[in-house]
C-alpha atoms as a PDB file:
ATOM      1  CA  UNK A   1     117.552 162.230 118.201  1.00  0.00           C
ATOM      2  CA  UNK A   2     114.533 162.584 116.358  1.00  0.00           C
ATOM      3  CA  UNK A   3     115.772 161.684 113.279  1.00  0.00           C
ATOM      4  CA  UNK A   4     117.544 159.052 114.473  1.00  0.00           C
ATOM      5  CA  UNK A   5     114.777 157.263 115.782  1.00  0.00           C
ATOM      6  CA  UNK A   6     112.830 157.027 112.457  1.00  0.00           C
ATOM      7  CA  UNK A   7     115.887 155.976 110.631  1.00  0.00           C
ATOM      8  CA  UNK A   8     114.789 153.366 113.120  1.00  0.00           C
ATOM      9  CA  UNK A   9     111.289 152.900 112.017  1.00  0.00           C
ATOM     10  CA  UNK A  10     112.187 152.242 108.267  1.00  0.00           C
ATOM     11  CA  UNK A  11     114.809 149.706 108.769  1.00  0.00           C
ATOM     12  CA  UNK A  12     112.317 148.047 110.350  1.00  0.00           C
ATOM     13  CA  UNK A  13     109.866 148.452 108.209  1.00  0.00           C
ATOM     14  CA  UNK A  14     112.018 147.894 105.138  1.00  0.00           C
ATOM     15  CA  UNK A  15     112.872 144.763 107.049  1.00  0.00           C
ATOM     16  CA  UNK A  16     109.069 144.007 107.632  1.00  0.00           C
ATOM     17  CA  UNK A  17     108.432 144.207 103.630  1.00  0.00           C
ATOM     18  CA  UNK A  18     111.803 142.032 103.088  1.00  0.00           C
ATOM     19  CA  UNK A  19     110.168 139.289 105.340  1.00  0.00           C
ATOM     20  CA  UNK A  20     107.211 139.325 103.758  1.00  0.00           C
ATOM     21  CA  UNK A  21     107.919 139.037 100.267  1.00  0.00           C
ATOM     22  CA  UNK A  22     109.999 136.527 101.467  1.00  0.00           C
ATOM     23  CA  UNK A  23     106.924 134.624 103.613  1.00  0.00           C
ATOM     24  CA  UNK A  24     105.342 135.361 100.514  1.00  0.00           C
ATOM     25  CA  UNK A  25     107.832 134.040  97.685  1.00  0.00           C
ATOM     26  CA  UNK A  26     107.573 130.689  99.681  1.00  0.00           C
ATOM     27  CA  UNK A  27     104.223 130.076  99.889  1.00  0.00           C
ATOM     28  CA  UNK A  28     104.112 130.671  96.491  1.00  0.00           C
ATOM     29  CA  UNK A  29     106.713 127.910  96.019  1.00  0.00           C
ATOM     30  CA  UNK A  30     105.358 125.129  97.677  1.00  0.00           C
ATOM     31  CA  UNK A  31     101.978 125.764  96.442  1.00  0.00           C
ATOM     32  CA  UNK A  32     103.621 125.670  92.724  1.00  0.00           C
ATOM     33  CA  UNK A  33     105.632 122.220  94.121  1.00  0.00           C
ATOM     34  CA  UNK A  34     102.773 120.630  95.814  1.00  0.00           C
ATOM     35  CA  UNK A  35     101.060 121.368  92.274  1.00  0.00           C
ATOM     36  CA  UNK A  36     103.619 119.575  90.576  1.00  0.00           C
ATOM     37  CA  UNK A  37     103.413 117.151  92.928  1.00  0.00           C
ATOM     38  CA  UNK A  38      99.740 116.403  92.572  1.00  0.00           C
ATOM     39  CA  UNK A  39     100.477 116.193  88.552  1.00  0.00           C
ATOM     40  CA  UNK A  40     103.065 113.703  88.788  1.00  0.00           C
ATOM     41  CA  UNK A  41     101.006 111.600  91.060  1.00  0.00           C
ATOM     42  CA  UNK A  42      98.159 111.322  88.879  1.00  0.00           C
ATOM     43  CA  UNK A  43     100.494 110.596  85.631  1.00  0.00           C
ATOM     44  CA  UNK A  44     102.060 107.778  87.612  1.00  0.00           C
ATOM     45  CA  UNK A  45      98.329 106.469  89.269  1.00  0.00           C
ATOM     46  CA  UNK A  46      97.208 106.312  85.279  1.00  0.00           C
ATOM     47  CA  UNK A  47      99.769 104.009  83.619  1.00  0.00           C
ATOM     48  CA  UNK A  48      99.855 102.162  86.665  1.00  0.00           C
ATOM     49  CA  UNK A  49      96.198 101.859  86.286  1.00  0.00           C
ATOM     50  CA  UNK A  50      94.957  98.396  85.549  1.00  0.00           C
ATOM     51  CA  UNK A  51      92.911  97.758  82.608  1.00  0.00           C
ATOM     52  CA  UNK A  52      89.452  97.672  83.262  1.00  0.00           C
ATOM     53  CA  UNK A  53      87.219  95.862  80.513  1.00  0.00           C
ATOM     54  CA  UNK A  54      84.585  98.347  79.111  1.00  0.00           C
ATOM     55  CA  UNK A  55      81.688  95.545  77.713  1.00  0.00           C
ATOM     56  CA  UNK A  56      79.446  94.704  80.890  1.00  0.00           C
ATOM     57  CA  UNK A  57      79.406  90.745  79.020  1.00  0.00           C
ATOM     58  CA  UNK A  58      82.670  89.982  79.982  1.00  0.00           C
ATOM     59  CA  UNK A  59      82.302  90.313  83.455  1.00  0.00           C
ATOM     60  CA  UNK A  60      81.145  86.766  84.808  1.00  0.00           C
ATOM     61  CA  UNK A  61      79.315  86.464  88.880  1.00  0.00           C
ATOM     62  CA  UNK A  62      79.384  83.290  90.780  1.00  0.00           C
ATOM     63  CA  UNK A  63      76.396  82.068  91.374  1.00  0.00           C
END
């Protein structure tokens, strides 16, 4: 019974390790998609950038 018991205890915790290499595995994902995310987002945000003049003469106020 003994024995049979700790076959027990290491399909659980060969069941632990399988759940979290799989928690794991994930996280790793989405922090590698939210990355790619991010870098998308700021390739798009720059050609839709508008053009900005550089020379502070152009700019005209009201007065």
């Amino acid at each position: 019974m003994k024995d049979l018991q700790n076959i027990d205890v290491r399909l659980t915790d060969a069941l632990e390790r399988e759940l979290l290499q799989e928690a794991i595995d994930n996280q790793q994902s989405y922090a590698f998609d939210r990355a790619i995310s991010h870098f998308f987002h700021k390739v798009v945000s720059f050609f839709n950038a508008p053009e900005v003049q550089l020379t502070p003469h152009t700019a005209r106020t009201a007065h």
